[in-house]
PDB file of N, CA and C in Angstrom:
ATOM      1  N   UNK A   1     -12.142 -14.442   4.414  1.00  0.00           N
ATOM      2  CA  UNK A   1     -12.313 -13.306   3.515  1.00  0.00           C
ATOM      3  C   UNK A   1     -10.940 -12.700   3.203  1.00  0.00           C
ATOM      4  N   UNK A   2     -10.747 -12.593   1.997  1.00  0.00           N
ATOM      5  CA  UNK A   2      -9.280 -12.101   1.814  1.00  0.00           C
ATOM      6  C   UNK A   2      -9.373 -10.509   2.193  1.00  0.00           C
ATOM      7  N   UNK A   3     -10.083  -9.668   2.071  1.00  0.00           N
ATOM      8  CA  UNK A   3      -9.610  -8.167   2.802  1.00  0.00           C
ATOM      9  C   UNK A   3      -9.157  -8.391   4.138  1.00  0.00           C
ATOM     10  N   UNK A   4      -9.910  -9.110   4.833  1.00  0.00           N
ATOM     11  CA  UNK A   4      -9.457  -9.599   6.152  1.00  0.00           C
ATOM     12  C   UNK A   4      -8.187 -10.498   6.724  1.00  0.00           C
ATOM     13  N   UNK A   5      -7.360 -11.392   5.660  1.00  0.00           N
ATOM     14  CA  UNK A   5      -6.243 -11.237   5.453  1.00  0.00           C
ATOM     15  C   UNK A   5      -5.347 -10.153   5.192  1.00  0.00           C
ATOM     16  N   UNK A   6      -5.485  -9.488   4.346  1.00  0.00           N
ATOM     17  CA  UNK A   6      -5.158  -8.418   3.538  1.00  0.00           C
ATOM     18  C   UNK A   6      -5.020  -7.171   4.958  1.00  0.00           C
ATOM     19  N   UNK A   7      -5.803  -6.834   5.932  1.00  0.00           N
ATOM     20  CA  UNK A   7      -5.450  -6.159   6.683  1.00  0.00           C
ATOM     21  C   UNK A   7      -4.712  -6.339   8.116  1.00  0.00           C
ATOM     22  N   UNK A   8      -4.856  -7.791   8.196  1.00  0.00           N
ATOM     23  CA  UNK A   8      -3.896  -8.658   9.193  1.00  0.00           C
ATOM     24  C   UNK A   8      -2.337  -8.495   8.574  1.00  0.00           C
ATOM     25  N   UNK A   9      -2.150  -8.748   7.164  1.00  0.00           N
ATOM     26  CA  UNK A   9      -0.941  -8.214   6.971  1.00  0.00           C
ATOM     27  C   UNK A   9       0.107  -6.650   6.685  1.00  0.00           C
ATOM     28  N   UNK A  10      -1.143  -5.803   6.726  1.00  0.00           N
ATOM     29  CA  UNK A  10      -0.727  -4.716   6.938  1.00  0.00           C
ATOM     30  C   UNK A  10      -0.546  -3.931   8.176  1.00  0.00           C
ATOM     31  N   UNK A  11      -1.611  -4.749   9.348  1.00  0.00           N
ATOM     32  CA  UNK A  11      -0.756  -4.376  10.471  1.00  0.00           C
ATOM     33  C   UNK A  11       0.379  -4.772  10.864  1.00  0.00           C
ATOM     34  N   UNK A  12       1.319  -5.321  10.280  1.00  0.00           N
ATOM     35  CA  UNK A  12       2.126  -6.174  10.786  1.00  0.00           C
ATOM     36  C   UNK A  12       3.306  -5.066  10.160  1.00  0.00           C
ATOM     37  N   UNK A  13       3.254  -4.737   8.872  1.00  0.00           N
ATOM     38  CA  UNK A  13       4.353  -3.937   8.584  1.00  0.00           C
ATOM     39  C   UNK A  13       3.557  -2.249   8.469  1.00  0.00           C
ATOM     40  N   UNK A  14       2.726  -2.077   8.936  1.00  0.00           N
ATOM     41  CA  UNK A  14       2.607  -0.746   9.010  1.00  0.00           C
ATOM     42  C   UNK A  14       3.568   0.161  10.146  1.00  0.00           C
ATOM     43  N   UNK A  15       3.690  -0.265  11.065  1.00  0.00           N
ATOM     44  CA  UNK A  15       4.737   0.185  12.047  1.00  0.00           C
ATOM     45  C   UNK A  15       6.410   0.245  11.263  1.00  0.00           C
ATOM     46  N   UNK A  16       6.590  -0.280  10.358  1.00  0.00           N
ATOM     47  CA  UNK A  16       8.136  -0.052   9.922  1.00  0.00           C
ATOM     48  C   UNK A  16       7.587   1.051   8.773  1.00  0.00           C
ATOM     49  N   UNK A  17       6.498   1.470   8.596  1.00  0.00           N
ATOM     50  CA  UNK A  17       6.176   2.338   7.423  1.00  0.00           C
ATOM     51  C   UNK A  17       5.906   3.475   8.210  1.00  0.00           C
ATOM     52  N   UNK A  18       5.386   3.734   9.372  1.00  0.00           N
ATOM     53  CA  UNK A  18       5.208   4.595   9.971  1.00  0.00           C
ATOM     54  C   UNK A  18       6.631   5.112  11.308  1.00  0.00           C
ATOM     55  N   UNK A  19       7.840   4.578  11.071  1.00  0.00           N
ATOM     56  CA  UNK A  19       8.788   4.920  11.043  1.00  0.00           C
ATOM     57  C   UNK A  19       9.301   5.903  10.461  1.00  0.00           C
ATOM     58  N   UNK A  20       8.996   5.793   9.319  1.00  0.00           N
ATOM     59  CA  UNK A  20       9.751   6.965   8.326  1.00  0.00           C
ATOM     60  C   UNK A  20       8.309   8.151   8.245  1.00  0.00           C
ATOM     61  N   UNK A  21       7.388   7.828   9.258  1.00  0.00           N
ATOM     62  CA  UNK A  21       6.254   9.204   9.446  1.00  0.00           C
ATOM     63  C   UNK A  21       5.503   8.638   8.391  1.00  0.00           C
ATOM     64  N   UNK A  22       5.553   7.793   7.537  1.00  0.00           N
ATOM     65  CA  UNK A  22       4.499   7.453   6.706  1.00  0.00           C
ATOM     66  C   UNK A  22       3.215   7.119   7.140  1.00  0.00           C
ATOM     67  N   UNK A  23       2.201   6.115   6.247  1.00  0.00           N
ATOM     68  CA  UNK A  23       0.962   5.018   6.680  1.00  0.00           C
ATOM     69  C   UNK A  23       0.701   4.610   5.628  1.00  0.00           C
ATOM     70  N   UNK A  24       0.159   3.625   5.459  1.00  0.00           N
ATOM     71  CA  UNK A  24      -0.387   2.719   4.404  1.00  0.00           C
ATOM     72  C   UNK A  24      -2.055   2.651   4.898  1.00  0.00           C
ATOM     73  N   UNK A  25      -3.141   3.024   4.009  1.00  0.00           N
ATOM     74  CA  UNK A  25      -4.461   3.017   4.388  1.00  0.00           C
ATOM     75  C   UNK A  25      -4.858   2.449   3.142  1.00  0.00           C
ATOM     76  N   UNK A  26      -5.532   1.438   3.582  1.00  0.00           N
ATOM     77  CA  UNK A  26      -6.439   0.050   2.465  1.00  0.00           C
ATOM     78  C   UNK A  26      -7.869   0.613   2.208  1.00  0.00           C
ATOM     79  N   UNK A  27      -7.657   1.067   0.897  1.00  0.00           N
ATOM     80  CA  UNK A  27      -9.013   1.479   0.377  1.00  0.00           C
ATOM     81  C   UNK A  27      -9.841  -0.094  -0.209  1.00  0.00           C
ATOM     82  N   UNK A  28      -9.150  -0.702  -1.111  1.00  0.00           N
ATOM     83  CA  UNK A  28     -10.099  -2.010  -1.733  1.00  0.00           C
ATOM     84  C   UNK A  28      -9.489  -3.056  -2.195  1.00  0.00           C
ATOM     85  N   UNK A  29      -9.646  -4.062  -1.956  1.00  0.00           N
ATOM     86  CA  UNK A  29      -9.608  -5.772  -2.139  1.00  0.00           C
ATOM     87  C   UNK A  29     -10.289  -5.773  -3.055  1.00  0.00           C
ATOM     88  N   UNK A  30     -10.298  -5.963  -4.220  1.00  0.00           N
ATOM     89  CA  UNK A  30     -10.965  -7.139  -5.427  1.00  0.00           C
ATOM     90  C   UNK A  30     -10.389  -8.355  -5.281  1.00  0.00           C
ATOM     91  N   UNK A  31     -11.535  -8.883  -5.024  1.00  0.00           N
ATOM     92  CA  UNK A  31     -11.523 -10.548  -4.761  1.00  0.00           C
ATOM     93  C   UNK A  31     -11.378 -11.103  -6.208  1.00  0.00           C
ATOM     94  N   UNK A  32     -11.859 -10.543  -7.167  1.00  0.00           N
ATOM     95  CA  UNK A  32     -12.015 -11.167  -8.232  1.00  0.00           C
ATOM     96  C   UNK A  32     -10.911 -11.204  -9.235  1.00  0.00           C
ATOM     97  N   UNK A  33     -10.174 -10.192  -9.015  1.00  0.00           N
ATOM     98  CA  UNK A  33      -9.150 -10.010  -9.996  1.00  0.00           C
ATOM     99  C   UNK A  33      -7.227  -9.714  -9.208  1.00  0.00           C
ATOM    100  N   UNK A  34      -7.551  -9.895  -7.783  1.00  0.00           N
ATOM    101  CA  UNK A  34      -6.433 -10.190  -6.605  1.00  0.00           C
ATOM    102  C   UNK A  34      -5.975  -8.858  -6.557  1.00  0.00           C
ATOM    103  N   UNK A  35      -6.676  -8.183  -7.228  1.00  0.00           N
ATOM    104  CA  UNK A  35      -6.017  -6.288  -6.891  1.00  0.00           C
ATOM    105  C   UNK A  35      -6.114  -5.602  -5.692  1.00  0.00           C
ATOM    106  N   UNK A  36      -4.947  -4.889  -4.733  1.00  0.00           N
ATOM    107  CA  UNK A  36      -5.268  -4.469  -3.476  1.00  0.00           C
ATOM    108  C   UNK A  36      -5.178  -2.963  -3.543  1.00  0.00           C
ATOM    109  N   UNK A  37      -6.154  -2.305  -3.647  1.00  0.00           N
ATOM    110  CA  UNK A  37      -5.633  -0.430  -3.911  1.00  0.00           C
ATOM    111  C   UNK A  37      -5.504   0.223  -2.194  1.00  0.00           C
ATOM    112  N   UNK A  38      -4.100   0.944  -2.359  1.00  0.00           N
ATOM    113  CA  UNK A  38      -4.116   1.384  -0.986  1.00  0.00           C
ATOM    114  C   UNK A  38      -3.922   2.677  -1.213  1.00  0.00           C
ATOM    115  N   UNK A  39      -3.981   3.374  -0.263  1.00  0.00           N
ATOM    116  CA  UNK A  39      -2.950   5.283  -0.747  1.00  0.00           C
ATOM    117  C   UNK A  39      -2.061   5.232   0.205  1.00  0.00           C
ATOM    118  N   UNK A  40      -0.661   5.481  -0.199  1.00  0.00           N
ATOM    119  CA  UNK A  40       0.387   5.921   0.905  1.00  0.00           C
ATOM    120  C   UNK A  40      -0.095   7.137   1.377  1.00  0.00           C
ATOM    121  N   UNK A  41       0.030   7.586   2.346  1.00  0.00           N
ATOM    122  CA  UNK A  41      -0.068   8.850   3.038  1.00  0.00           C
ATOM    123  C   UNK A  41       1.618   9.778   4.074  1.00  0.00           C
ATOM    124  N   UNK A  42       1.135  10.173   4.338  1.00  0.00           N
ATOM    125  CA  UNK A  42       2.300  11.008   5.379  1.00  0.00           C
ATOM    126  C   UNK A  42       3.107  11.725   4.818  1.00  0.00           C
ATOM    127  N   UNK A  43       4.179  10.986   4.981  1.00  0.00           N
ATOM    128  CA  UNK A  43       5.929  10.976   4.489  1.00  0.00           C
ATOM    129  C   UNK A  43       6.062  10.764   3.351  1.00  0.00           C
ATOM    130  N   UNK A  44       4.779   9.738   3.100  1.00  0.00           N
ATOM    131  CA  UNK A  44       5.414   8.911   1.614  1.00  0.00           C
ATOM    132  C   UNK A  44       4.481   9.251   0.342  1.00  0.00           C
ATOM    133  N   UNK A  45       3.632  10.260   0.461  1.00  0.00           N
ATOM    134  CA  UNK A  45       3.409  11.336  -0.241  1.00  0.00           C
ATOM    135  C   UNK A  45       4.346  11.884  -1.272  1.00  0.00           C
ATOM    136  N   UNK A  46       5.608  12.442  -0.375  1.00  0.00           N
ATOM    137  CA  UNK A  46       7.150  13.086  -1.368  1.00  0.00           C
ATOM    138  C   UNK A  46       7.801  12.407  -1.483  1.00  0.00           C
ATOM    139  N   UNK A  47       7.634  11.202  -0.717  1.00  0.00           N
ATOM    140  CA  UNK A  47       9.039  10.367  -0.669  1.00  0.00           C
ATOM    141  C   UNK A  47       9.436   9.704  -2.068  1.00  0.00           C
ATOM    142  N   UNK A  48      10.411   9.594  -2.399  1.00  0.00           N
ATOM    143  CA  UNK A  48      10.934   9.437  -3.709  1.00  0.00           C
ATOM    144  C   UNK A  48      11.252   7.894  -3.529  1.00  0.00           C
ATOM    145  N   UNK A  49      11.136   7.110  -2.606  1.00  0.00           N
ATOM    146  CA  UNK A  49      11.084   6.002  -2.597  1.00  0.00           C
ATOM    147  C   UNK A  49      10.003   5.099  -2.343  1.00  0.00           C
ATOM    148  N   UNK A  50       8.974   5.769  -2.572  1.00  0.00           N
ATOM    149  CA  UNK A  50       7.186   5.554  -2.243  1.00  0.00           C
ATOM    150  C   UNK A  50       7.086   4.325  -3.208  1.00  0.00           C
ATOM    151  N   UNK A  51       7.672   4.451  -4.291  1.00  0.00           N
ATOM    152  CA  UNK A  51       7.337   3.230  -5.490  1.00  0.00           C
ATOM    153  C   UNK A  51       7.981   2.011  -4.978  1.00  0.00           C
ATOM    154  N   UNK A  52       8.723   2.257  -4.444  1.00  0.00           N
ATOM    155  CA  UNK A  52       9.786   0.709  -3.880  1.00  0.00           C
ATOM    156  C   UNK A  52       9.233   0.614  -2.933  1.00  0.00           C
ATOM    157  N   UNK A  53       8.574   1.276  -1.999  1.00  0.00           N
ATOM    158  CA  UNK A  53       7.901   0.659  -0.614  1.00  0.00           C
ATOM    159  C   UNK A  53       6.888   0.332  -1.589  1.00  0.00           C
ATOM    160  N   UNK A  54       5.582   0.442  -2.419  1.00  0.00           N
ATOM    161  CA  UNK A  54       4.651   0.137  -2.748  1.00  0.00           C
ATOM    162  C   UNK A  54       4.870  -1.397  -3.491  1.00  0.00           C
ATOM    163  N   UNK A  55       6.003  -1.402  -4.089  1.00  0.00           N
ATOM    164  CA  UNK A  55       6.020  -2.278  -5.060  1.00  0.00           C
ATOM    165  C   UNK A  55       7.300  -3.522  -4.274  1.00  0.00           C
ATOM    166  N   UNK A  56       8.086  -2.903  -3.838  1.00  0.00           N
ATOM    167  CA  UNK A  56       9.502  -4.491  -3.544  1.00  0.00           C
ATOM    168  C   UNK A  56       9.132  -4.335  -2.007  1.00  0.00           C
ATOM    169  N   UNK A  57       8.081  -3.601  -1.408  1.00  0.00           N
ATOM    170  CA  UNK A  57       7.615  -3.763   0.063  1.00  0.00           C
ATOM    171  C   UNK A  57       6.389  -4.741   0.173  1.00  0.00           C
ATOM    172  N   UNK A  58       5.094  -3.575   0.155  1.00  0.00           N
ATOM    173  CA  UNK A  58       3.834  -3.812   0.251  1.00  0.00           C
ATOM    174  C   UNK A  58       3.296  -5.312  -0.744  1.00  0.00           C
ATOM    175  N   UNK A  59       3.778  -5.026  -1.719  1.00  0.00           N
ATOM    176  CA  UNK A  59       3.241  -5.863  -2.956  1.00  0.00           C
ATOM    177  C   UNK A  59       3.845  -7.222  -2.252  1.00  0.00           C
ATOM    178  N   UNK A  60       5.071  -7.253  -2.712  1.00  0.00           N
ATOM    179  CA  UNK A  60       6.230  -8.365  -2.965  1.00  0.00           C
ATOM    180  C   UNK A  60       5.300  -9.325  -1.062  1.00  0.00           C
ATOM    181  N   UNK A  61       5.113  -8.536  -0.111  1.00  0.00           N
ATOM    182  CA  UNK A  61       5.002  -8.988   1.276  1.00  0.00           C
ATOM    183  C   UNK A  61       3.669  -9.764   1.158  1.00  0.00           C
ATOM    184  N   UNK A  62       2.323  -8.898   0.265  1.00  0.00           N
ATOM    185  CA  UNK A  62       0.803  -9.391   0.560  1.00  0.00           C
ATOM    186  C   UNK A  62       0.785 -10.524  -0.293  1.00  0.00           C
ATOM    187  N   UNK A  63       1.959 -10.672  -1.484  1.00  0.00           N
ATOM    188  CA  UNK A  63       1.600 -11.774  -2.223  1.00  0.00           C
ATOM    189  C   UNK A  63       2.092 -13.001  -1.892  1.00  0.00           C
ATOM    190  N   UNK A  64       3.031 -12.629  -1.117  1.00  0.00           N
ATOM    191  CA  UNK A  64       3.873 -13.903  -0.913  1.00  0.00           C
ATOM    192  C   UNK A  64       3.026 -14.573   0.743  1.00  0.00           C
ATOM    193  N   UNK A  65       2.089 -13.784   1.413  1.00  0.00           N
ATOM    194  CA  UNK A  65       1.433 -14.318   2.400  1.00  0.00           C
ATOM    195  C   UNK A  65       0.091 -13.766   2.554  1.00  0.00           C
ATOM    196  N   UNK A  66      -0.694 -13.766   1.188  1.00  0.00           N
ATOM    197  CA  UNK A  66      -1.999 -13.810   1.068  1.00  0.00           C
ATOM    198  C   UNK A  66      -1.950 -14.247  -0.064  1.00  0.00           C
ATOM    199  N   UNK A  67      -2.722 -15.672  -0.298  1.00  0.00           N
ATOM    200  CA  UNK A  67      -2.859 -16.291  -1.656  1.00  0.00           C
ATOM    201  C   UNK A  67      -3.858 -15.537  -2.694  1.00  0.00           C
ATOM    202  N   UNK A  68      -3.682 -15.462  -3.445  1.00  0.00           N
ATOM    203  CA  UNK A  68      -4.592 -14.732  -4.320  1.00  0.00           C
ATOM    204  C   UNK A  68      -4.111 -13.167  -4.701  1.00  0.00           C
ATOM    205  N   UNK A  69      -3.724 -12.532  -4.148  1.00  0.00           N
ATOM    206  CA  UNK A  69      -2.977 -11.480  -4.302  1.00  0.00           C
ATOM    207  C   UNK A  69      -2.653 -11.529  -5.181  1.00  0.00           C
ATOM    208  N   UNK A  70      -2.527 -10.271  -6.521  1.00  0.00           N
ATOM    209  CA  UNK A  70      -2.178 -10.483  -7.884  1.00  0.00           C
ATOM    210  C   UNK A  70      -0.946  -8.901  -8.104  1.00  0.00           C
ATOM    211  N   UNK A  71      -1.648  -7.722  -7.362  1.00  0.00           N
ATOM    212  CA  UNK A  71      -0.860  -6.767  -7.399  1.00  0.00           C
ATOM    213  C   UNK A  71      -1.625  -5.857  -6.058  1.00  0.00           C
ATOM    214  N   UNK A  72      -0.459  -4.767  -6.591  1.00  0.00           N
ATOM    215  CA  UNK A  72      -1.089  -3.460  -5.350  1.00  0.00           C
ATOM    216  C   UNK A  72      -0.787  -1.934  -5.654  1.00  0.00           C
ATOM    217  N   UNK A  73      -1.867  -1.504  -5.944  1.00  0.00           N
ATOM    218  CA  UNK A  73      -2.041  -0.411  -6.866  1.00  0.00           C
ATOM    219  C   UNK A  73      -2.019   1.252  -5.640  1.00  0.00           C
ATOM    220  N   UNK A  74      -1.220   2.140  -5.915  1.00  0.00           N
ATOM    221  CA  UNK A  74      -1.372   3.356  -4.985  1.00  0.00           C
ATOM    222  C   UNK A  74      -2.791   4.026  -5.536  1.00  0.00           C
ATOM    223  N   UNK A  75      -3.397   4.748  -4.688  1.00  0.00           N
ATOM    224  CA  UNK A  75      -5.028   5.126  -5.143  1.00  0.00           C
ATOM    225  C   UNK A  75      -4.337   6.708  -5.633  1.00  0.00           C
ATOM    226  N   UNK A  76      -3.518   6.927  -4.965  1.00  0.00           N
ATOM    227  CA  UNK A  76      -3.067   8.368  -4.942  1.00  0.00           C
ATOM    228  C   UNK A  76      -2.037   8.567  -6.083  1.00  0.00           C
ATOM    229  N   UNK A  77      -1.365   7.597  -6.807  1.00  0.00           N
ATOM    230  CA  UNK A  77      -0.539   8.236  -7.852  1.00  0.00           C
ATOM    231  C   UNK A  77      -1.140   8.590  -9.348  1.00  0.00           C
ATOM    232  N   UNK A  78      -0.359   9.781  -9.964  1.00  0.00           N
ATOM    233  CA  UNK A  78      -0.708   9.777 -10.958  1.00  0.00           C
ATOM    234  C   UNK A  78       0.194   8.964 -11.703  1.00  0.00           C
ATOM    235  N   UNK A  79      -0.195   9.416 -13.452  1.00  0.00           N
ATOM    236  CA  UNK A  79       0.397   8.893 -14.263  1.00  0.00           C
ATOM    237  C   UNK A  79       2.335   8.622 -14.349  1.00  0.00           C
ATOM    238  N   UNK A  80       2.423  10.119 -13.984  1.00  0.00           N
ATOM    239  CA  UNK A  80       4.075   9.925 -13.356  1.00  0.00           C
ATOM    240  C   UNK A  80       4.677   9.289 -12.232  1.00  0.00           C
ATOM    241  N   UNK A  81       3.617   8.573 -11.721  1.00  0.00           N
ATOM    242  CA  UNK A  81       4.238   8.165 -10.638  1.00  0.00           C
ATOM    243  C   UNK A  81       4.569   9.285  -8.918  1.00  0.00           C
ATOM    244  N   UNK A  82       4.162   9.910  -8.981  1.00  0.00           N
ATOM    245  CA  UNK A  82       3.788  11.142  -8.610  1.00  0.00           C
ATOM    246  C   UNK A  82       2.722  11.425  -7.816  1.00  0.00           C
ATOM    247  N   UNK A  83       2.281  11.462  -6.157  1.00  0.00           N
ATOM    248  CA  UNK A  83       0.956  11.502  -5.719  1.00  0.00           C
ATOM    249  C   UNK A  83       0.611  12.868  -5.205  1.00  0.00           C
ATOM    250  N   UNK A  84      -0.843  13.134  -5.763  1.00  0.00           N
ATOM    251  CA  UNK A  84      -1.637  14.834  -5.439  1.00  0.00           C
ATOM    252  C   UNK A  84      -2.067  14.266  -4.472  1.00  0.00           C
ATOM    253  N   UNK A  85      -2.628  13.683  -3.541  1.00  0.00           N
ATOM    254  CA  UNK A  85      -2.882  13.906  -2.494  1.00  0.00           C
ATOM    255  C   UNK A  85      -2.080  14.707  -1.278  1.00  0.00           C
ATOM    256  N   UNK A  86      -2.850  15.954  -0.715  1.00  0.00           N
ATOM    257  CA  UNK A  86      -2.040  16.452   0.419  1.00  0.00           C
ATOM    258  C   UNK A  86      -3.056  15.662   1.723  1.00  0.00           C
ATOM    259  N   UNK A  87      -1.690  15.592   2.478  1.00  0.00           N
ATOM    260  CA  UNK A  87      -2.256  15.029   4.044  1.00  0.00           C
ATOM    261  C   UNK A  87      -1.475  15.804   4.769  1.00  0.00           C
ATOM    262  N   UNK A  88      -2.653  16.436   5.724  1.00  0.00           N
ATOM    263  CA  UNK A  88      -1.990  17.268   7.275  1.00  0.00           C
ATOM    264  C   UNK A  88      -1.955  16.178   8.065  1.00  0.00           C
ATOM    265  N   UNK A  89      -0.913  16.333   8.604  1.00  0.00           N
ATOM    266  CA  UNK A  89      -0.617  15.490  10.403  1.00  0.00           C
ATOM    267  C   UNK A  89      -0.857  16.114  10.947  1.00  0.00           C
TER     268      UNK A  89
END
């Protein structure tokens, strides 16, 4: 089952994401169209480098070692690139 890939490889780099106080939490796998929607949380809420962990991190990592993988979408950004979600620690 590819979600089940899909979360074997996020434990693997969630610990260098939760370094910087962040987390990465996997809302949905479409099998059908290789889309993975996650929401950054924590740190990476403000972090101004949230798009490069999402995109030359997360992305660039699930595609290159989960076949089928097509992209990886934040659940939490808006149109600017920009996420409203607040999270208390």
């Amino acid at each position: 089952m590819l979600r089940s890939k899909v979360e074997e490889v996020l434990e693997v780099v969630r610990p260098i994401i939760q370094q910087d106080q962040g987390d990465v939490v996997l809302h949905e796998v479409d099998e059908a169209t290789g889309v993975v929607t996650v929401e950054l949380v924590g740190a990476c809420v403000s972090c101004p480098a949230s798009t490069q962990t999402l995109k030359a991190g997360l992305e660039r990592i699930l595609m290159d070692r989960v076949p089928g993988i097509t992209e990886v979408v934040n659940s939490g950004a808006t149109s600017d690139g920009l996420s409203e979600t607040v999270v208390s620690l």
